[in-house]
Protein backbone atom coordinates (compact mmCIF):
# COMPACT_ATOMS: atom_id res chain seq x y z
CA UNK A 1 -1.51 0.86 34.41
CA UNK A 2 0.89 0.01 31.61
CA UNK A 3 2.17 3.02 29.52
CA UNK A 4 0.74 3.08 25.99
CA UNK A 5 2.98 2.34 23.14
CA UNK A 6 3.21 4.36 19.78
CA UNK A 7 2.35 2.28 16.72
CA UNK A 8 5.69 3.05 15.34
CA UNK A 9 7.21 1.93 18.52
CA UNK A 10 5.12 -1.53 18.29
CA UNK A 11 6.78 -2.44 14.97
CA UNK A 12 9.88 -1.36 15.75
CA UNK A 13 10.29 -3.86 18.45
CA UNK A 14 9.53 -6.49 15.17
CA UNK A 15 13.17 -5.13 14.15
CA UNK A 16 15.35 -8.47 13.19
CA UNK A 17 12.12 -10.51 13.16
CA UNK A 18 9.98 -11.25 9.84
CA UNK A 19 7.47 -9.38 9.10
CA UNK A 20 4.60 -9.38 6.22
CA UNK A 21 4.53 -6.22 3.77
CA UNK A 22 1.29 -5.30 1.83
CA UNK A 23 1.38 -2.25 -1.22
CA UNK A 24 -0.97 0.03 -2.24
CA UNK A 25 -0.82 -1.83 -5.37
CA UNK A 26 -1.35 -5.02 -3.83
CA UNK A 27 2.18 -6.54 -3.79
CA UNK A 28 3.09 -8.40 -0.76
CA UNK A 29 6.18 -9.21 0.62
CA UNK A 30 7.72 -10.75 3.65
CA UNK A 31 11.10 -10.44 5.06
CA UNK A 32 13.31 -9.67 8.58
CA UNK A 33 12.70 -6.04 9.25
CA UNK A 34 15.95 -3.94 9.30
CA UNK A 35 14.54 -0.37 9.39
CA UNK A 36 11.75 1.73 9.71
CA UNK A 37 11.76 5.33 9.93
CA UNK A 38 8.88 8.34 10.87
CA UNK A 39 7.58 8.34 7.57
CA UNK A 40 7.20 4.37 7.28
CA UNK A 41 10.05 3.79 5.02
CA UNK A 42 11.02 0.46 5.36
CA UNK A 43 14.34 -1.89 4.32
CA UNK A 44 13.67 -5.63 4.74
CA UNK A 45 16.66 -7.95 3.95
CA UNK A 46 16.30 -11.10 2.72
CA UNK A 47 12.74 -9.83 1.14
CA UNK A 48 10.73 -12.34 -1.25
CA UNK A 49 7.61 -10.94 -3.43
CA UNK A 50 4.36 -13.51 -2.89
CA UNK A 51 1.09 -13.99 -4.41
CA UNK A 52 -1.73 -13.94 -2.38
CA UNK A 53 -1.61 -17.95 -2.34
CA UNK A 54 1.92 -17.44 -0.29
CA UNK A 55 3.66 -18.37 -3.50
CA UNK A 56 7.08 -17.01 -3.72
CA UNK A 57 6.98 -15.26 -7.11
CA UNK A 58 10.72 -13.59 -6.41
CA UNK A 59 13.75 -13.68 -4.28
CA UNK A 60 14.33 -10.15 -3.49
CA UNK A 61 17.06 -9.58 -1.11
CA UNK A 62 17.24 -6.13 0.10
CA UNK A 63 14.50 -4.05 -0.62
CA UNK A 64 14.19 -0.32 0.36
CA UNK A 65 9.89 -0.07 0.38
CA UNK A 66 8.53 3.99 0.25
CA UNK A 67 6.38 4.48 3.10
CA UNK A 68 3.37 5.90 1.43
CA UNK A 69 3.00 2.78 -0.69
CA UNK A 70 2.31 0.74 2.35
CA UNK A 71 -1.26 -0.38 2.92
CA UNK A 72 -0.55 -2.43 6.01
CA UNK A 73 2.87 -4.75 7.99
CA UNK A 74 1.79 -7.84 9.43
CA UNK A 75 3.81 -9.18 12.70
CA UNK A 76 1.53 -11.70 13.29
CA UNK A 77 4.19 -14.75 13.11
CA UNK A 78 1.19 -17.18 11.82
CA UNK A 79 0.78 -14.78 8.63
CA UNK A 80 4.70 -14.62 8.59
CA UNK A 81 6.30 -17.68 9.23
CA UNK A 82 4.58 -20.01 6.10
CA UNK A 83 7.39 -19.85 3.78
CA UNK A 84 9.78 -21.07 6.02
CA UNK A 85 7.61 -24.13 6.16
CA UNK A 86 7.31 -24.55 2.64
CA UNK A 87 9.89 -25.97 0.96
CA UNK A 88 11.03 -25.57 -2.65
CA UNK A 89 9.67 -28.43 -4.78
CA UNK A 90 12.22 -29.10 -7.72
CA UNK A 91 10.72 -28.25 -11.12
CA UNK A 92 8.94 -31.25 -12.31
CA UNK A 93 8.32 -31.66 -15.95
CA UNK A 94 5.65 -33.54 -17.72
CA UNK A 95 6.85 -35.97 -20.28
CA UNK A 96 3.54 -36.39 -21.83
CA UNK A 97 3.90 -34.88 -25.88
CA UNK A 98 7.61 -35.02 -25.70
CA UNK A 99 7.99 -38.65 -27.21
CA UNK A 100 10.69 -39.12 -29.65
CA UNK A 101 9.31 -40.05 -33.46
């Protein structure tokens, strides 16, 4: 029978992998796990904020994230790995109204 691991344990092992972040407040964020402590604190580096449509809305960095604003982390890599797939479309402006008189 295989020993049971602690939940703190199981994300742990995501450490250096992305992971998904969801707040209390509804803010989500995804970025490669660099610590987690006891009390849930988490630092993810290379963080970016996203809307619930996996829009980037900010490059973050490093972000230091309170445990007891956490709702939930994700490690499911088909939740995580999206924006690496998505790539940055350059700003495209329409011309329409913008004639010269």
């Amino acid at each position: 029978m295989a020993a049971r691991m602690a939940p703190l344990d199981y994300i742990r092992r995501a450490n250096g992998k992305n992971v998904l972040v969801k707040l209390k407040d509804g803010s989500e964020y995804i970025g490669r796990l660099k610590f987690l402590d006891y009390s849930m604190n988490i630092i993810l580096e290379e963080a970016k904020e996203i809307s619930e449509t996996s829009k980037v809305l900010a490059n973050i960095g490093t972000v230091f994230i309170r445990g007891s604003n956490l709702l939930y982390v994700s490690l499911d890599l088909s939740k995580v790995t999206f924006f690496e797939q998505q790539e940055a479309a350059p700003a495209h402006q329409s011309q329409e109204g913008l004639e010269a008189d």
